[in-house]
PDB file of N, CA and C in Angstrom:
ATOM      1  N   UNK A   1      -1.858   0.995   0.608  1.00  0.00           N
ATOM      2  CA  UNK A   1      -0.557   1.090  -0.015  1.00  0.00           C
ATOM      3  C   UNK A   1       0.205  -0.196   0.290  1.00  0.00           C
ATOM      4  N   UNK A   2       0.816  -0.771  -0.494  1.00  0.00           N
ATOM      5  CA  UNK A   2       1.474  -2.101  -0.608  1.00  0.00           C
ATOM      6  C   UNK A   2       2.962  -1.585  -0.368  1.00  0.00           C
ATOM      7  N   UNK A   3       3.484  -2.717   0.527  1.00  0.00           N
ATOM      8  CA  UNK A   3       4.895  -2.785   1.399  1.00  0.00           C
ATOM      9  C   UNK A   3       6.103  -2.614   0.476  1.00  0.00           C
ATOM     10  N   UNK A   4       5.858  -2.862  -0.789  1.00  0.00           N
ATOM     11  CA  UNK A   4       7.079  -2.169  -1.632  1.00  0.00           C
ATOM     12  C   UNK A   4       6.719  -0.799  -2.051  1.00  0.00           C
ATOM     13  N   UNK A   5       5.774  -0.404  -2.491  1.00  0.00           N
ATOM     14  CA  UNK A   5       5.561   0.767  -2.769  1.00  0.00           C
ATOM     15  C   UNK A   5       6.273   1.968  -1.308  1.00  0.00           C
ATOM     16  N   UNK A   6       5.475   1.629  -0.262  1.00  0.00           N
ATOM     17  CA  UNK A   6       5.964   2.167   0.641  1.00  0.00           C
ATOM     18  C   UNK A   6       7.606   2.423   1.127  1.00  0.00           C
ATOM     19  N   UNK A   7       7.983   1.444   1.043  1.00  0.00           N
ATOM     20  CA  UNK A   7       9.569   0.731   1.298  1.00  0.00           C
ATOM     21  C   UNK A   7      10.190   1.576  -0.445  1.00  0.00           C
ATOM     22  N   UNK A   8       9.667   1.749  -1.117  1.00  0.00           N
ATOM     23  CA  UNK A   8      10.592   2.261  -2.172  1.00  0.00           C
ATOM     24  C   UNK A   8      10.197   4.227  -1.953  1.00  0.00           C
ATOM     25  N   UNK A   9       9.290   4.377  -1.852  1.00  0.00           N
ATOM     26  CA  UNK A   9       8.898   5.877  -1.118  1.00  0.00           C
ATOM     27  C   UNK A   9      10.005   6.598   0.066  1.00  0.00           C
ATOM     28  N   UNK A  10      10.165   5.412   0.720  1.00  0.00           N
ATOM     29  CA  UNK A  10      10.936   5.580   1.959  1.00  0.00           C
ATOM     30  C   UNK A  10      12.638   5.704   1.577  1.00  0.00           C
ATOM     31  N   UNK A  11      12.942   5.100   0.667  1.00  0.00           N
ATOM     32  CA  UNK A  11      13.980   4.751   0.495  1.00  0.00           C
ATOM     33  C   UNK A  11      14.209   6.037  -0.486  1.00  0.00           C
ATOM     34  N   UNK A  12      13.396   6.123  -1.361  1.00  0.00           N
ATOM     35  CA  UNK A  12      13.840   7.916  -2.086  1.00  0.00           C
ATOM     36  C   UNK A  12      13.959   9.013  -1.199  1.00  0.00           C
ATOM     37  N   UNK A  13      13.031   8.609  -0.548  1.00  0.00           N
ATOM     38  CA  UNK A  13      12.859  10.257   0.629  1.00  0.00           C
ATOM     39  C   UNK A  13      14.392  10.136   0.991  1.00  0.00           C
ATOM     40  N   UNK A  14      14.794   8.889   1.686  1.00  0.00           N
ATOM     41  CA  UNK A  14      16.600   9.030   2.699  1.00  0.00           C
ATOM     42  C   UNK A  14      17.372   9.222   1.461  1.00  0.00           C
ATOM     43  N   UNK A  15      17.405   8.944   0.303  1.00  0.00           N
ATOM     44  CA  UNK A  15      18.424   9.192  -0.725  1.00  0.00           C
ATOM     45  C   UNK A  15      18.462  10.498  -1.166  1.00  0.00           C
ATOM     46  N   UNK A  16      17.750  10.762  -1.285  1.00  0.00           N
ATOM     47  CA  UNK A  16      17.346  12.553  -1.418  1.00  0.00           C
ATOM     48  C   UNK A  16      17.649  13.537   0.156  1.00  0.00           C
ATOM     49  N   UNK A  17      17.178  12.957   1.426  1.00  0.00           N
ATOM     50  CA  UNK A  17      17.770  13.609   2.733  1.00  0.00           C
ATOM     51  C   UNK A  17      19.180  13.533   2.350  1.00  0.00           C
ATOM     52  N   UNK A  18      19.853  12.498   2.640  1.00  0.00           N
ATOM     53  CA  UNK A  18      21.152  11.947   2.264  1.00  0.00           C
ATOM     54  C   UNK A  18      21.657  12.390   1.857  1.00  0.00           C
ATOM     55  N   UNK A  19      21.785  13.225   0.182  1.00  0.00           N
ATOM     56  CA  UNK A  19      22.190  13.415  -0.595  1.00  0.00           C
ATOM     57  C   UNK A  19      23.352  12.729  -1.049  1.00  0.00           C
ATOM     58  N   UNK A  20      22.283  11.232  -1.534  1.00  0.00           N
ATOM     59  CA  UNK A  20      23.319  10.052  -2.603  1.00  0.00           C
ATOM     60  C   UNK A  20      22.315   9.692  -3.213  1.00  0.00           C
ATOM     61  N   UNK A  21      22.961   8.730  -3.841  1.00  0.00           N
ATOM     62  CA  UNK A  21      21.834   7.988  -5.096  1.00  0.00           C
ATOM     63  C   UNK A  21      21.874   6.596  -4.501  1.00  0.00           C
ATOM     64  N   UNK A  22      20.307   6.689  -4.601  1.00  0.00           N
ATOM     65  CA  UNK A  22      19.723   5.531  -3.964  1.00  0.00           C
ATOM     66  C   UNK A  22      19.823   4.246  -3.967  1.00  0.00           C
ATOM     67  N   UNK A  23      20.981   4.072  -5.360  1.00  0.00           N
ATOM     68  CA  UNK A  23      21.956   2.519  -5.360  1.00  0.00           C
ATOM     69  C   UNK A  23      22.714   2.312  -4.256  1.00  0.00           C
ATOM     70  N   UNK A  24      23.185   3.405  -3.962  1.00  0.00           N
ATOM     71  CA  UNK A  24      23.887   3.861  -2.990  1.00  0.00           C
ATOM     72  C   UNK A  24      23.533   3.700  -1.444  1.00  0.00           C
ATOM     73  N   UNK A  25      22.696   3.847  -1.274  1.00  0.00           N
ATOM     74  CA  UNK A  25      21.662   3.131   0.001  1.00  0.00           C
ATOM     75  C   UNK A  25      21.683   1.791   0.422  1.00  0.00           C
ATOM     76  N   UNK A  26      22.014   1.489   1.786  1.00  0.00           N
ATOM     77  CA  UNK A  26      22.169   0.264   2.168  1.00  0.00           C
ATOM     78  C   UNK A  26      21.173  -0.681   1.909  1.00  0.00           C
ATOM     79  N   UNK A  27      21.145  -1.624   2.095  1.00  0.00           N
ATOM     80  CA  UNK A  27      19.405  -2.240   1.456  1.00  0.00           C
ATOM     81  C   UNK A  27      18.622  -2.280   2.799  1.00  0.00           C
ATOM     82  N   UNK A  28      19.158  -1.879   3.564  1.00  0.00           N
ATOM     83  CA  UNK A  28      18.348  -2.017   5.189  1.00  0.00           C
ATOM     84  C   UNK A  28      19.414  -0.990   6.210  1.00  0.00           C
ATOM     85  N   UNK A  29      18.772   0.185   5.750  1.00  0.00           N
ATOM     86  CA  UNK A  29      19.728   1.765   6.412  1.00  0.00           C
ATOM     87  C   UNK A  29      19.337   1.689   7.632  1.00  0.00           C
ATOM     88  N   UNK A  30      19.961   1.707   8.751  1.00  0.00           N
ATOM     89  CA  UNK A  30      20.113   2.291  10.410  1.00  0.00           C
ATOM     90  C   UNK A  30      21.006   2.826  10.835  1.00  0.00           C
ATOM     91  N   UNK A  31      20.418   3.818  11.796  1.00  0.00           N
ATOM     92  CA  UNK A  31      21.344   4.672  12.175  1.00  0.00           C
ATOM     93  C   UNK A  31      22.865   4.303  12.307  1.00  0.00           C
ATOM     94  N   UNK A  32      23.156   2.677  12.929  1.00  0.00           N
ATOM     95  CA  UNK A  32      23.817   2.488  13.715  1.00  0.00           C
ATOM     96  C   UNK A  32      24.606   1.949  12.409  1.00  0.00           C
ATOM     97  N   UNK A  33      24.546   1.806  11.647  1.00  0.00           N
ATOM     98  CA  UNK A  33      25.344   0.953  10.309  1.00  0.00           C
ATOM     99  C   UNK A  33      25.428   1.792   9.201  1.00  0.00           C
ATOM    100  N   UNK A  34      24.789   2.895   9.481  1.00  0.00           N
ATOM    101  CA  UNK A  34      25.125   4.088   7.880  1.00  0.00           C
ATOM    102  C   UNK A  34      25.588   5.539   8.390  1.00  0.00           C
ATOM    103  N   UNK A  35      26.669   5.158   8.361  1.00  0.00           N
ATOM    104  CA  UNK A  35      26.969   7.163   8.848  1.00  0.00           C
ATOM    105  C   UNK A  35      26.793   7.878   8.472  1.00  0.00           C
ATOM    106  N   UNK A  36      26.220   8.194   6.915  1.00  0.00           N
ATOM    107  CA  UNK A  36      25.646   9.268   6.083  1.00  0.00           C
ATOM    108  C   UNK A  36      24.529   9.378   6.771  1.00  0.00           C
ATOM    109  N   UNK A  37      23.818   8.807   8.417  1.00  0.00           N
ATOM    110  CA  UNK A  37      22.637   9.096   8.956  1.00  0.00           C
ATOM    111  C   UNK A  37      22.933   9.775   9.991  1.00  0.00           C
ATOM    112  N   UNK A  38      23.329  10.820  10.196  1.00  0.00           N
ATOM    113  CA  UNK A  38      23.632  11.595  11.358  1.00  0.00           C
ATOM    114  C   UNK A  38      22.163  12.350  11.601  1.00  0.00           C
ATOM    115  N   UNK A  39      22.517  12.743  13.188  1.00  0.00           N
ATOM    116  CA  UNK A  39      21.310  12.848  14.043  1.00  0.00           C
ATOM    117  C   UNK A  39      20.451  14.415  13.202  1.00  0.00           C
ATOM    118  N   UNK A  40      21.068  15.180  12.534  1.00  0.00           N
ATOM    119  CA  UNK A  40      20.604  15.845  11.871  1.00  0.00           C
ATOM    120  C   UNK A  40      20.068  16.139  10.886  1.00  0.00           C
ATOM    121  N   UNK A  41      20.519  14.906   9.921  1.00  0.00           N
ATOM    122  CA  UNK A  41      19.920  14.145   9.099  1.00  0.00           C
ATOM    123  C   UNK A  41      18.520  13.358   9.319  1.00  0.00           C
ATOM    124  N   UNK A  42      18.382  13.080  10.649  1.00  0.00           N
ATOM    125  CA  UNK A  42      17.626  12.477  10.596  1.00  0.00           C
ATOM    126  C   UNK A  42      16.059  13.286  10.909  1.00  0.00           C
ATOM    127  N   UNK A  43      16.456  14.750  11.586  1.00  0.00           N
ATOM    128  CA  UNK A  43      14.938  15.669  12.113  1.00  0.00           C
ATOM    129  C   UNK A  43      14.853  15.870  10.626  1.00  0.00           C
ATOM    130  N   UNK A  44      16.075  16.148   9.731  1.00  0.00           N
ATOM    131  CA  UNK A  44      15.911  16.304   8.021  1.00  0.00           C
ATOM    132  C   UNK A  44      14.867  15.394   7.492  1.00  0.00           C
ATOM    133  N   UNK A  45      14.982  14.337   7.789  1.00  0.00           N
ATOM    134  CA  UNK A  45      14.302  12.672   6.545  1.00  0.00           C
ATOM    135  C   UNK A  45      12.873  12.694   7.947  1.00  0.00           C
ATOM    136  N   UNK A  46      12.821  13.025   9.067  1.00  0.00           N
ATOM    137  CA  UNK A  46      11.441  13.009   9.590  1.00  0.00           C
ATOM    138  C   UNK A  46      10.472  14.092   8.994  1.00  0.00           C
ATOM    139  N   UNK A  47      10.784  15.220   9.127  1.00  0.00           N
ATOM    140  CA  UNK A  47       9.895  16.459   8.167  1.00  0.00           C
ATOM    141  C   UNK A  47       9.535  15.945   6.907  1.00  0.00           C
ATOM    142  N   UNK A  48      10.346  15.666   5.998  1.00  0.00           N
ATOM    143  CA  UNK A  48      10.297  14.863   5.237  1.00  0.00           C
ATOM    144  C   UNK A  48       9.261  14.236   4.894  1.00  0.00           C
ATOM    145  N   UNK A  49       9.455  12.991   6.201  1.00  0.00           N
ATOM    146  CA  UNK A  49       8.397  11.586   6.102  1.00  0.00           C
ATOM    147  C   UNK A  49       6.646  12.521   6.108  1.00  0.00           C
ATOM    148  N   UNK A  50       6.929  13.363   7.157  1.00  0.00           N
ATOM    149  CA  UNK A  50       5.493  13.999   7.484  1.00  0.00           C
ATOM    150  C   UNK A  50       4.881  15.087   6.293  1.00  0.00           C
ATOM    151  N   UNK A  51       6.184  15.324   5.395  1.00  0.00           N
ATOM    152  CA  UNK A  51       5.671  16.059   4.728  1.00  0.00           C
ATOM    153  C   UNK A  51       5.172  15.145   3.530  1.00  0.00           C
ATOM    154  N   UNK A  52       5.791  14.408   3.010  1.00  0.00           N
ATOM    155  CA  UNK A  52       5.355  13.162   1.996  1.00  0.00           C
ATOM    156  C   UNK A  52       4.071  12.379   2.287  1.00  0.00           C
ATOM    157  N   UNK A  53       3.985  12.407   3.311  1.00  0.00           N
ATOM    158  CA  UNK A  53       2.977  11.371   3.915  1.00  0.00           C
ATOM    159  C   UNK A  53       1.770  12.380   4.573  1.00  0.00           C
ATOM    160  N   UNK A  54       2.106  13.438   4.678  1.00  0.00           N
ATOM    161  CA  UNK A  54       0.515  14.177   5.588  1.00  0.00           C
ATOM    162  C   UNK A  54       0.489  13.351   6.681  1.00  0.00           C
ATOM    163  N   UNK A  55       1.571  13.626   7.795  1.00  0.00           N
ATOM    164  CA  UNK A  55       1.186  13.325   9.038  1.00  0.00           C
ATOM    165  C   UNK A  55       2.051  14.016   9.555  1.00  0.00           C
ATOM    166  N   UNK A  56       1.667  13.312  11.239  1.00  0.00           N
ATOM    167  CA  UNK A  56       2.414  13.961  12.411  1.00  0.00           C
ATOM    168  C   UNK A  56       3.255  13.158  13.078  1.00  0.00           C
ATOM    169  N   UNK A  57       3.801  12.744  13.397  1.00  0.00           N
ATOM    170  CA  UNK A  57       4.683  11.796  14.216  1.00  0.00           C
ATOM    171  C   UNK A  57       5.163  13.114  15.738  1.00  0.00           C
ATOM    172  N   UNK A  58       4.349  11.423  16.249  1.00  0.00           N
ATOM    173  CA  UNK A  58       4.596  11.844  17.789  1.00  0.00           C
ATOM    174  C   UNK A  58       6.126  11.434  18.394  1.00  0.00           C
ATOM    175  N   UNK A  59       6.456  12.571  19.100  1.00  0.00           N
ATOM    176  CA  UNK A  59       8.010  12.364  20.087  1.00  0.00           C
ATOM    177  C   UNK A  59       8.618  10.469  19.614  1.00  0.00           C
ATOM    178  N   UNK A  60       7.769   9.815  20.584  1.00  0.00           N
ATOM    179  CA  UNK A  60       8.074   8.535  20.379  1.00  0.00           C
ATOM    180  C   UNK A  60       8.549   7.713  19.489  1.00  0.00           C
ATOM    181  N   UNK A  61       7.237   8.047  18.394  1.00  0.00           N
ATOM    182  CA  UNK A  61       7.706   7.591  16.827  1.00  0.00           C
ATOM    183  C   UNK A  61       8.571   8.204  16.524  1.00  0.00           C
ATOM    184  N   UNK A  62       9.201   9.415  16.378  1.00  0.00           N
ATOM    185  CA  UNK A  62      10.188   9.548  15.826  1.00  0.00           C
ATOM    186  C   UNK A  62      11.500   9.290  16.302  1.00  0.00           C
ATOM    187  N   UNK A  63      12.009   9.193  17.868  1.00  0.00           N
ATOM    188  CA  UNK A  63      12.695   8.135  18.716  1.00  0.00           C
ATOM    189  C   UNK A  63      13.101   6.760  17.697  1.00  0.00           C
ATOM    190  N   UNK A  64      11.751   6.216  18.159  1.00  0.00           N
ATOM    191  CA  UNK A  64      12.124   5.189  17.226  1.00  0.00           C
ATOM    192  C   UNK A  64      12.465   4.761  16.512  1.00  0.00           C
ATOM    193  N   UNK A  65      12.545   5.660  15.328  1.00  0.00           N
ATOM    194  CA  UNK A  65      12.841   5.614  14.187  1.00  0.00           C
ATOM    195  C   UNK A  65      13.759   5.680  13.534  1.00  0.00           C
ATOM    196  N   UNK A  66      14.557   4.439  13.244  1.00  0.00           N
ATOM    197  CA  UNK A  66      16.442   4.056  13.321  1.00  0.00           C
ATOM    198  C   UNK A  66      16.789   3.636  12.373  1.00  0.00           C
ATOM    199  N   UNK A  67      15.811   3.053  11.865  1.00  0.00           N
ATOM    200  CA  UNK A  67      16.147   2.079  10.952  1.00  0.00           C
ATOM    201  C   UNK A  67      14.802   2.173   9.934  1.00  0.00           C
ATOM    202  N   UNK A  68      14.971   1.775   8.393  1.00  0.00           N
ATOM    203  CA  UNK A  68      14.605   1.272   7.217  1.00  0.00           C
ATOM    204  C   UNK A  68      13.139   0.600   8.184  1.00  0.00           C
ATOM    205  N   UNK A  69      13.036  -0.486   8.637  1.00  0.00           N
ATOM    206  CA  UNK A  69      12.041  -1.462   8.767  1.00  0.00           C
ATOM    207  C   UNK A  69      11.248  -0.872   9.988  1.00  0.00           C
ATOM    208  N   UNK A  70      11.959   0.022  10.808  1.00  0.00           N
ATOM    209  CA  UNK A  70      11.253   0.713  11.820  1.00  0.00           C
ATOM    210  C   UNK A  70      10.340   1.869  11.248  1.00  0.00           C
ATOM    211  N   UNK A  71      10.736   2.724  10.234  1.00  0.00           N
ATOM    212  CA  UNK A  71      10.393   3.459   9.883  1.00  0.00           C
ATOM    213  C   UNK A  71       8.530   3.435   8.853  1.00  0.00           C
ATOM    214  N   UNK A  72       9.201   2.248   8.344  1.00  0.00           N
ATOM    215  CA  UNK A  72       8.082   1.721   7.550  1.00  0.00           C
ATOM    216  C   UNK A  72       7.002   0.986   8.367  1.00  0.00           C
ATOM    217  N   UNK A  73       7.713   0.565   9.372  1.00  0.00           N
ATOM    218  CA  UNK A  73       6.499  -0.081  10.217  1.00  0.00           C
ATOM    219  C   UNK A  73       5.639   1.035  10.933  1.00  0.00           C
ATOM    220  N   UNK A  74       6.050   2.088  11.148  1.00  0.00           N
ATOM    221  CA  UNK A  74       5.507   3.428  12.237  1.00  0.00           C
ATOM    222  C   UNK A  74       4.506   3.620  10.825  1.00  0.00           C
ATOM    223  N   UNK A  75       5.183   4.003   9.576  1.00  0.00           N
ATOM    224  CA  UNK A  75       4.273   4.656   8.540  1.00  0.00           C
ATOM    225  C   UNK A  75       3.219   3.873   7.511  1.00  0.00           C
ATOM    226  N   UNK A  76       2.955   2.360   7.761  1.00  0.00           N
ATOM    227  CA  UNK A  76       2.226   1.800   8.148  1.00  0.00           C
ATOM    228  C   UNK A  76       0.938   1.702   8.460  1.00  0.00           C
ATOM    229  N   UNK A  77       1.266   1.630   9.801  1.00  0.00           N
ATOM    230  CA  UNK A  77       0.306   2.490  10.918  1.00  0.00           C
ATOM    231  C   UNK A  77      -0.901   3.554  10.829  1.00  0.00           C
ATOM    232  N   UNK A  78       0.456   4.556  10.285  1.00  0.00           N
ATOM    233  CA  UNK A  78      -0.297   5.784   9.439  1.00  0.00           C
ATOM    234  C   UNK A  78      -0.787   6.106   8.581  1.00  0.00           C
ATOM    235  N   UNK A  79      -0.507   4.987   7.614  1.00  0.00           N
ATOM    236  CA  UNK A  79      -1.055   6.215   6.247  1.00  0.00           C
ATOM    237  C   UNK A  79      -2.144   4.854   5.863  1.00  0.00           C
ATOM    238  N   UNK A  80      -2.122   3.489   6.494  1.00  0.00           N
ATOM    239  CA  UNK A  80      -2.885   2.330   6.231  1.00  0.00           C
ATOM    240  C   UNK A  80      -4.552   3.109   6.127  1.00  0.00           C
ATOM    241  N   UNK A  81      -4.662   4.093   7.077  1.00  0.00           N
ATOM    242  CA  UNK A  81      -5.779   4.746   7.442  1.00  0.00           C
ATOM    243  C   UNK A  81      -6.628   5.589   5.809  1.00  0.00           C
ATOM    244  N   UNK A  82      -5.532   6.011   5.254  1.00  0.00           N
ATOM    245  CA  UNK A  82      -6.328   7.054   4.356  1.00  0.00           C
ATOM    246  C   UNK A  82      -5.335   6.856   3.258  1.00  0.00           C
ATOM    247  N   UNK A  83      -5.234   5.969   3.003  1.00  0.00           N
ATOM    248  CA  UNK A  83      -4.945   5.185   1.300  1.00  0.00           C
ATOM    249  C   UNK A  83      -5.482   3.983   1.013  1.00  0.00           C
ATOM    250  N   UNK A  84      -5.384   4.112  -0.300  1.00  0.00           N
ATOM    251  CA  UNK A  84      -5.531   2.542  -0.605  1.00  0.00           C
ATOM    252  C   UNK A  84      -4.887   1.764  -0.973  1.00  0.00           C
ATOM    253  N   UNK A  85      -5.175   0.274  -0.831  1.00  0.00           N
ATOM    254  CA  UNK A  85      -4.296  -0.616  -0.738  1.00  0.00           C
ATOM    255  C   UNK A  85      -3.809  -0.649  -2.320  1.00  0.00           C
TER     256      UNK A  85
END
């Protein structure tokens, strides 16, 4: 899967958690700079990620996971395994 494809996947999933339209989306969303990302929002857009993607995200990864470029980099990782490019 190619880094826009992914990065535009990602970016529907939070516009849809969110509930805004995805113009509407910062061009690089983190916790710390979008307040429509509250901490509840965010176990929201992780189920989400795992459910879109067929995975699991461990404690850690999902910790991590703050920001737009963090997010995509963890899922990456993951799904590099059982897609194609």
């Amino acid at each position: 899967m190619h880094d826009e494809e992914l990065i535009g996947q990602v970016r529907e999933i939070m516009a849809d958690t969110f509930g805004i339209d995805e113009r509407d989306l910062p061009q690089d969303p983190n916790q710390a700079s979008f307040a429509g990302w509250t901490s509840v929002l965010n176990m929201v857009l992780l189920v989400a990620l795992e459910e879109r993607f067929v995975i699991r995200l461990s404690m850690d990864e999902m910790i991590s996971m703050t920001s737009l470029e963090r997010i995509v980099d963890v899922l990456r990782a993951k799904v590099a395994i059982g897609l194609p490019a």
